[in-house]
N, C-alpha and C. Protein backbone atom coordinates (compact mmCIF):
# COMPACT_ATOMS: atom_id res chain seq x y z
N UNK A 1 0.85 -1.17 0.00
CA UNK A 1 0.00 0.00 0.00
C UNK A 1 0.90 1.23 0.00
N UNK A 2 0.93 1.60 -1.17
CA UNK A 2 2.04 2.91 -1.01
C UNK A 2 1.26 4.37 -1.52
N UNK A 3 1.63 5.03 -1.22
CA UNK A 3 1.12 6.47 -1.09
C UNK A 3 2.13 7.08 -2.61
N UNK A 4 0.76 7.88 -3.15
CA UNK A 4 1.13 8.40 -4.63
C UNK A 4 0.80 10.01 -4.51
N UNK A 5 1.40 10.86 -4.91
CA UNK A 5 1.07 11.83 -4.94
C UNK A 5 -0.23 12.27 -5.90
N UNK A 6 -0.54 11.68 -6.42
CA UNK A 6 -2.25 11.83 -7.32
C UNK A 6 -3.14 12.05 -6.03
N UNK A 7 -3.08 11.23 -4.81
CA UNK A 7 -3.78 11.08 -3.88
C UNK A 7 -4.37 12.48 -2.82
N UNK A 8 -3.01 13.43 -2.89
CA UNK A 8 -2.80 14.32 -2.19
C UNK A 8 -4.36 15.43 -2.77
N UNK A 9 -4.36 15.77 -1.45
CA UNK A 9 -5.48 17.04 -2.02
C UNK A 9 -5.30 18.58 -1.68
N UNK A 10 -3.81 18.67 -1.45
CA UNK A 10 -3.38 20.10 -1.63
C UNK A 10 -3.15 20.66 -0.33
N UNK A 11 -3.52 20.20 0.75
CA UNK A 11 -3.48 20.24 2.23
C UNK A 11 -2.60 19.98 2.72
N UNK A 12 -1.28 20.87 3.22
CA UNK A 12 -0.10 19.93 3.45
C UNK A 12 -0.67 19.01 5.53
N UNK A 13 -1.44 19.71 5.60
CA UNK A 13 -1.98 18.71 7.13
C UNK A 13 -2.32 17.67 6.91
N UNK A 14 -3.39 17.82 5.80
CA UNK A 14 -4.31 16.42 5.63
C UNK A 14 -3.75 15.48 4.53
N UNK A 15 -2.79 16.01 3.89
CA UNK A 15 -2.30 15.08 3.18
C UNK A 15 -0.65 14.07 4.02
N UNK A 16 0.13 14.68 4.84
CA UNK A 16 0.60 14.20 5.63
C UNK A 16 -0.03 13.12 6.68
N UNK A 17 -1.30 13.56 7.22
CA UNK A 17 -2.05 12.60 7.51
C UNK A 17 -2.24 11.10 7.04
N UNK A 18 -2.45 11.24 5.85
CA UNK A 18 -3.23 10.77 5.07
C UNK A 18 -2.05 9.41 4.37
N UNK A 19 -0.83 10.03 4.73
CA UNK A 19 0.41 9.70 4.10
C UNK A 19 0.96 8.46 5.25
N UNK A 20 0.37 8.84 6.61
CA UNK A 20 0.48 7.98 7.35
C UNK A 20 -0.43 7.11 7.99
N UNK A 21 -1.36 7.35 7.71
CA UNK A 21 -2.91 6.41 7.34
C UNK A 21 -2.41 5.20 6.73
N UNK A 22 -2.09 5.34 5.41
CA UNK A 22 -1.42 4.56 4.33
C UNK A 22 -0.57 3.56 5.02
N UNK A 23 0.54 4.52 5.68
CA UNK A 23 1.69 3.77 6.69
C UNK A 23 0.72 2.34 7.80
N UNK A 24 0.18 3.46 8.50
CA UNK A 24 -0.73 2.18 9.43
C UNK A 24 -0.87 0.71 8.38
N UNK A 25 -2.12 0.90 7.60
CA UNK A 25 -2.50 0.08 7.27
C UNK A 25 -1.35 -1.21 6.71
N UNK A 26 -0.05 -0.26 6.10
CA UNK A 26 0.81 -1.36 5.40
C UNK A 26 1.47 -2.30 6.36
N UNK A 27 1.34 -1.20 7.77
CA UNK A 27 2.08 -2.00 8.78
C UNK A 27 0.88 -3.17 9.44
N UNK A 28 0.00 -3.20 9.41
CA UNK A 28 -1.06 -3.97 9.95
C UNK A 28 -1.84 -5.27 8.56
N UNK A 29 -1.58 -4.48 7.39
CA UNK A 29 -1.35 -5.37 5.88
C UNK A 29 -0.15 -6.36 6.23
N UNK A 30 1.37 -5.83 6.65
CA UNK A 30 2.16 -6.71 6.69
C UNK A 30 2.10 -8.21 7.38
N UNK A 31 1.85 -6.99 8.97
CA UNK A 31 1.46 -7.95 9.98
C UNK A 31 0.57 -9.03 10.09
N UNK A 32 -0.20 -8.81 9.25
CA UNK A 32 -1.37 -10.35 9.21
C UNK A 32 -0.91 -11.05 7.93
N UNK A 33 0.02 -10.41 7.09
CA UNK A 33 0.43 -11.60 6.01
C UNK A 33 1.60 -12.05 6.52
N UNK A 34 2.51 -12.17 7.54
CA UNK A 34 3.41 -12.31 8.27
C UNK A 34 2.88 -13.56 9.69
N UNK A 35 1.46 -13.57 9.40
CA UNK A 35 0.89 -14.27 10.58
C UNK A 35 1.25 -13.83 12.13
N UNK A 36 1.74 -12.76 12.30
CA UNK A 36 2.16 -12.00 13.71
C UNK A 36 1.04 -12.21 14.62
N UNK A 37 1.53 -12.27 16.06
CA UNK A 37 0.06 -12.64 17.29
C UNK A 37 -0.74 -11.90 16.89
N UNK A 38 -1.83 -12.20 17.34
CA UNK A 38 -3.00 -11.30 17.55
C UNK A 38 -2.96 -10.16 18.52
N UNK A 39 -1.86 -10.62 19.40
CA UNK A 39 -1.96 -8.91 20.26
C UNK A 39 -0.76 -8.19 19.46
N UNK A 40 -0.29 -8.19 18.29
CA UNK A 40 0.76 -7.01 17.72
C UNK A 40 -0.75 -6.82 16.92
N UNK A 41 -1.13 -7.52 15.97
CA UNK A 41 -2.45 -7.16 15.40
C UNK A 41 -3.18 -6.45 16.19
N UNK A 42 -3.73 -6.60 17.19
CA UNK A 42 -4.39 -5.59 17.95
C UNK A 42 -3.76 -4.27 18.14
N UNK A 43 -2.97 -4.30 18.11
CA UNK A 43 -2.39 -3.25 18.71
C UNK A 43 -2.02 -2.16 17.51
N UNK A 44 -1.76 -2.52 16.32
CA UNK A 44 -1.80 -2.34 15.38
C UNK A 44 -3.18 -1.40 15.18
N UNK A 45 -4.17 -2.88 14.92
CA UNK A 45 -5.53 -2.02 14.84
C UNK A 45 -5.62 -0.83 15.81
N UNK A 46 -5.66 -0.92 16.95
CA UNK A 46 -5.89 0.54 17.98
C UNK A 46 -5.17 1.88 17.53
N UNK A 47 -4.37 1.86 16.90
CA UNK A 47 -3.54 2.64 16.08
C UNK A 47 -4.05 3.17 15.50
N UNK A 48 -4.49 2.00 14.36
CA UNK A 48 -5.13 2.32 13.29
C UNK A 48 -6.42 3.61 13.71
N UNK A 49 -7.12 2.88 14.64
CA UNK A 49 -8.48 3.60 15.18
C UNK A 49 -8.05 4.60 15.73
N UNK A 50 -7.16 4.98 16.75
CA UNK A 50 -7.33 6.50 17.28
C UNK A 50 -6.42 6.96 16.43
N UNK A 51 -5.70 6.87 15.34
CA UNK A 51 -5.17 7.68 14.33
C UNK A 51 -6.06 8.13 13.08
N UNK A 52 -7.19 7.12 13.09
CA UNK A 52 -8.30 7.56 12.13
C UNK A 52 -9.42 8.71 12.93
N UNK A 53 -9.38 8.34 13.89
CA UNK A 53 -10.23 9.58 14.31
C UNK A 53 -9.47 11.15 14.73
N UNK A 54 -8.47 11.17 14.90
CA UNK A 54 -7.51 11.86 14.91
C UNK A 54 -7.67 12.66 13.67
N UNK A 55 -7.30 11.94 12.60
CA UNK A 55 -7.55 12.44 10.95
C UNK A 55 -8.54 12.92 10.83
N UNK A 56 -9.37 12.18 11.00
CA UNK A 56 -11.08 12.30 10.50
C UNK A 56 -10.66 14.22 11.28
N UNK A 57 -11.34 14.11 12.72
CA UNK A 57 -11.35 15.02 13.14
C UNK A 57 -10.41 16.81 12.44
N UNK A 58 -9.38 16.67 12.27
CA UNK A 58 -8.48 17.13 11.55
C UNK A 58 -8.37 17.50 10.07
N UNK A 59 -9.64 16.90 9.53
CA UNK A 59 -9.69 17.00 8.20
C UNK A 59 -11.26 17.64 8.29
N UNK A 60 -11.58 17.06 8.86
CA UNK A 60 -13.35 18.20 9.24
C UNK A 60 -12.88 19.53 9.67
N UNK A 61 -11.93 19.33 10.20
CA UNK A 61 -11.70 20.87 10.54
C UNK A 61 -10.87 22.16 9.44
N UNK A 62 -10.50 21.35 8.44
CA UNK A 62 -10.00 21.74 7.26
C UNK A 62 -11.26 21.74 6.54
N UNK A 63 -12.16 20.96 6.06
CA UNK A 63 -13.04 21.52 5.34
C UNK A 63 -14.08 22.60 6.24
N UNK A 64 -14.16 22.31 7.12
CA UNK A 64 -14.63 23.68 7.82
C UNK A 64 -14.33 25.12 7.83
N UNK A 65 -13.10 25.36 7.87
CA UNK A 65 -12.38 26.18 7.55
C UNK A 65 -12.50 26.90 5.90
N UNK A 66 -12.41 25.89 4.91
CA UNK A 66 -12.53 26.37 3.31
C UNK A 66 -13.84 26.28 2.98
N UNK A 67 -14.99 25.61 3.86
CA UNK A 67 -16.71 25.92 3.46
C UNK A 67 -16.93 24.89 3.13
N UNK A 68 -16.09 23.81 2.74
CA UNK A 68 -16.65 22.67 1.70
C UNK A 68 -18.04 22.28 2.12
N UNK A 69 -18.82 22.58 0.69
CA UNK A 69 -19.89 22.54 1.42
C UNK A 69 -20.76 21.07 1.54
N UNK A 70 -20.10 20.13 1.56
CA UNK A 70 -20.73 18.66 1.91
C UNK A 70 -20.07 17.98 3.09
N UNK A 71 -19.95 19.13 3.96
CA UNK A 71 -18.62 18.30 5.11
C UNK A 71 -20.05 17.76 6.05
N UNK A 72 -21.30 18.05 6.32
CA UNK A 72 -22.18 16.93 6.77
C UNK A 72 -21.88 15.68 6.46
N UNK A 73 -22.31 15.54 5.26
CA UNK A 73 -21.85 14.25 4.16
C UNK A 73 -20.80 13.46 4.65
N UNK A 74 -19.63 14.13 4.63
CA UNK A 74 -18.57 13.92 4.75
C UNK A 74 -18.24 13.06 6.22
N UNK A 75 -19.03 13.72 6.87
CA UNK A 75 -18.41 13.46 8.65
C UNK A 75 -19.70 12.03 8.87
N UNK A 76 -20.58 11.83 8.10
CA UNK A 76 -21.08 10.78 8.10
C UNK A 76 -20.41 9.42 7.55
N UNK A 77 -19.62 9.75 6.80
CA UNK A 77 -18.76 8.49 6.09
C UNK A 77 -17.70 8.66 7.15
N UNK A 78 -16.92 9.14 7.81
CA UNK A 78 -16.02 9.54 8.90
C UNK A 78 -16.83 8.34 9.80
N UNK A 79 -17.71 8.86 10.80
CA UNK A 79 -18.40 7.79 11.20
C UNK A 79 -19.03 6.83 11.17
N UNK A 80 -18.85 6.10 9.96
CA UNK A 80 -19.28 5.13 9.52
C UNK A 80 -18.12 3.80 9.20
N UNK A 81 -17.03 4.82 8.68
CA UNK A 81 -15.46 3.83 9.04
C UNK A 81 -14.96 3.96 10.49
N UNK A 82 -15.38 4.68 11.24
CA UNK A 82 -14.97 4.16 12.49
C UNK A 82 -15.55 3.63 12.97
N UNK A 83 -17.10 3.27 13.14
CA UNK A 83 -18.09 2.15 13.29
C UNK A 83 -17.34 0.62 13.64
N UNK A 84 -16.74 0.63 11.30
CA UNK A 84 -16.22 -0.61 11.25
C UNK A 84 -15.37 -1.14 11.77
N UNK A 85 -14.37 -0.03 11.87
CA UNK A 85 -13.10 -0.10 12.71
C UNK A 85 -13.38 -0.73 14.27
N UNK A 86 -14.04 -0.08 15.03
CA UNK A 86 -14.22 -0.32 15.85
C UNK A 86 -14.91 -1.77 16.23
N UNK A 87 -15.86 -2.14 15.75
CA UNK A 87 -16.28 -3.23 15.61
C UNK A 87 -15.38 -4.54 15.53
N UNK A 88 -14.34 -4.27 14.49
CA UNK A 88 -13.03 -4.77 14.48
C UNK A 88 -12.13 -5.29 15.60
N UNK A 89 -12.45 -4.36 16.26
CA UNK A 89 -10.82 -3.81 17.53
C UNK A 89 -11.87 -4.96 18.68
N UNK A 90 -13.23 -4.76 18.76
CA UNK A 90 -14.01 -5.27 19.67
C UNK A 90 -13.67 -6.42 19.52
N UNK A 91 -14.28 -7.34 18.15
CA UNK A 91 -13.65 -8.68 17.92
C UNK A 91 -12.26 -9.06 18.66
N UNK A 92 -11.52 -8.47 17.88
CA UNK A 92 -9.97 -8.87 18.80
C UNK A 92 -10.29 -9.06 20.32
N UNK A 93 -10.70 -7.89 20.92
CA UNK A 93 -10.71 -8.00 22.41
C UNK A 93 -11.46 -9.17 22.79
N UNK A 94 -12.64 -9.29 22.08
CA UNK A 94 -13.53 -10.68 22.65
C UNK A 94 -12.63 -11.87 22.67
N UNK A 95 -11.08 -11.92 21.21
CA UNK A 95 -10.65 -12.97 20.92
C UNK A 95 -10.66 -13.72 20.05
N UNK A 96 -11.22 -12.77 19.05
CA UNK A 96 -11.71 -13.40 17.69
C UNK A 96 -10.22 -12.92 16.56
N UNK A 97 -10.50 -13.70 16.00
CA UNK A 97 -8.35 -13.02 15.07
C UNK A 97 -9.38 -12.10 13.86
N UNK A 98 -8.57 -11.21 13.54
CA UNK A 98 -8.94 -10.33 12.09
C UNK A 98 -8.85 -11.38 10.99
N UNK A 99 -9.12 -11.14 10.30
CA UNK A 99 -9.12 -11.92 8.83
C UNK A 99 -8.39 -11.01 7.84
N UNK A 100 -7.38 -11.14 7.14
CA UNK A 100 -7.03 -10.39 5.93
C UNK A 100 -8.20 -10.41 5.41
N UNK A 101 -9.25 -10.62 4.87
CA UNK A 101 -10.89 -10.28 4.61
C UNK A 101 -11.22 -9.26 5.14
N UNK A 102 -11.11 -9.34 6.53
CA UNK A 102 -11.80 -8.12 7.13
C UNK A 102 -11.30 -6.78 7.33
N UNK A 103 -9.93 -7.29 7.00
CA UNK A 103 -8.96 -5.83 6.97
C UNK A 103 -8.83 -5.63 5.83
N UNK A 104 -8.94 -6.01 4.52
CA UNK A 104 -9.23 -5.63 3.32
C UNK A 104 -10.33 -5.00 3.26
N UNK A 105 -11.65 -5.16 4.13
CA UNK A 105 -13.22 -4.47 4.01
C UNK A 105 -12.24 -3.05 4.17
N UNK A 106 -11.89 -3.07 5.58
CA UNK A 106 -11.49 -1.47 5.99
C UNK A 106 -10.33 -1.12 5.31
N UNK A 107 -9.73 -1.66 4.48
CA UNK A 107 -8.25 -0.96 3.99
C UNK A 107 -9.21 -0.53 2.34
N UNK A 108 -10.05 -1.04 1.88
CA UNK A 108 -10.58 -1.01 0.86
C UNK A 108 -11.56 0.18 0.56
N UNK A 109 -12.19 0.27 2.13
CA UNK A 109 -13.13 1.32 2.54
C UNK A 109 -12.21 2.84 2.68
N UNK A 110 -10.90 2.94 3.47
CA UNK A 110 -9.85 4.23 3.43
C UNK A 110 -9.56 4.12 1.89
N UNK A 111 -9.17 3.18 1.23
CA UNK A 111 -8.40 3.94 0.02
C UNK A 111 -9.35 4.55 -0.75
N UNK A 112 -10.82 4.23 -0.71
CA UNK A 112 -11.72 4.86 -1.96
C UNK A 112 -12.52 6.17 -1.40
N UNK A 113 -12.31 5.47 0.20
CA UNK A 113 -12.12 7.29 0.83
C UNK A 113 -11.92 8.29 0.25
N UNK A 114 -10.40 8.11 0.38
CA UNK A 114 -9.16 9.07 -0.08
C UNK A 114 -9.36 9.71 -1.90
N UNK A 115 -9.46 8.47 -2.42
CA UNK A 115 -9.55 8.58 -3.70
C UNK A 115 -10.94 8.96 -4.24
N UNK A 116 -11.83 8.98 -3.51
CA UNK A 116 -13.03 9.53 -4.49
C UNK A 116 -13.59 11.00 -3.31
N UNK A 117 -13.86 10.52 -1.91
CA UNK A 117 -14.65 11.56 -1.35
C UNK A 117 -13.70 12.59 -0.89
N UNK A 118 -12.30 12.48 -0.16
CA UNK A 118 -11.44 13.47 -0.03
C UNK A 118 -10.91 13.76 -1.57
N UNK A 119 -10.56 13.52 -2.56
CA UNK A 119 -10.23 14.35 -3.89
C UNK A 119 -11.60 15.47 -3.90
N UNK A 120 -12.75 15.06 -3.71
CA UNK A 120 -13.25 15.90 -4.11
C UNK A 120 -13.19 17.42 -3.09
N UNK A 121 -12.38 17.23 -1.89
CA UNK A 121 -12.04 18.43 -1.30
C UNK A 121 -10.76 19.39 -2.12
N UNK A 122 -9.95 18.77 -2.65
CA UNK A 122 -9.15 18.92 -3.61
C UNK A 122 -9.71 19.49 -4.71
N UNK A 123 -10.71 19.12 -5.24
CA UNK A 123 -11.52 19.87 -6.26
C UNK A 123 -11.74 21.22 -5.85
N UNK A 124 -13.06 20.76 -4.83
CA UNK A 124 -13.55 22.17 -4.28
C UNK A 124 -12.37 23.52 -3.71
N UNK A 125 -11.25 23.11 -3.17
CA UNK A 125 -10.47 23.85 -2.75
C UNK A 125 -10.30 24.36 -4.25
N UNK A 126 -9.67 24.12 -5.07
CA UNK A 126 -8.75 24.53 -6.43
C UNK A 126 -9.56 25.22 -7.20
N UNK A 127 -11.12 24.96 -7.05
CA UNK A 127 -12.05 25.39 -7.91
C UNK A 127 -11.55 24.94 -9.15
């Protein structure tokens, strides 16, 4: 999972972010094709989760700032991958292992994120 500059949406905050979003996931991609315990996987995931809300938060506050005017929209899909995420992290704790399946749902769900609903902040910014 590597980070391309096509991706960037002109924000040097949110695209740094965004740059290490990428990072998480490759490190938590690695880790389950590596078969690593379930508590580096976990731990991994928790990462993952308070670094996504971290972002999230941080990037609402950037389109807030420039007007974008679908950041409702926006902060609904925000909470809707942390839902999954979370749901995720719960499993682990109950004791249940992730599935490269299930971390493909959420690695699949950030990249088209990035690539379809944050570009279009990139739009709107550039006019």
């Amino acid at each position: 999972m590597l980070w391309n500059k096509n991706y960037e949406i002109g924000v040097s905050e949110v695209d740094n972010q965004h740059k290490k979003l990428f990072g998480i996931i490759e490190k938590m991609e690695n880790a389950l094709k590596e078969g690593r315990i379930d508590q580096e996987v976990g731990a991994i995931f928790k990462e993952l989760v308070d670094y996504t809300k971290y972002h999230f938060k941080s990037e609402e506050e950037v389109m807030k700032k420039y007007g974008y005017p679908h950041l409702e929209k926006h902060k609904k899909l925000h909470a809707q991958l942390i839902n999954e995420i979370k749901k995720l992290l719960l499993q682990l704790k109950e004791g249940k292992a992730v599935t490269i399946e299930l971390f493909k749902l959420v690695k699949t769900w950030i990249v088209n994120h990035v690539l379809k609903e944050d570009l279009k902040i990139r739009s709107f910014i550039n006019g």
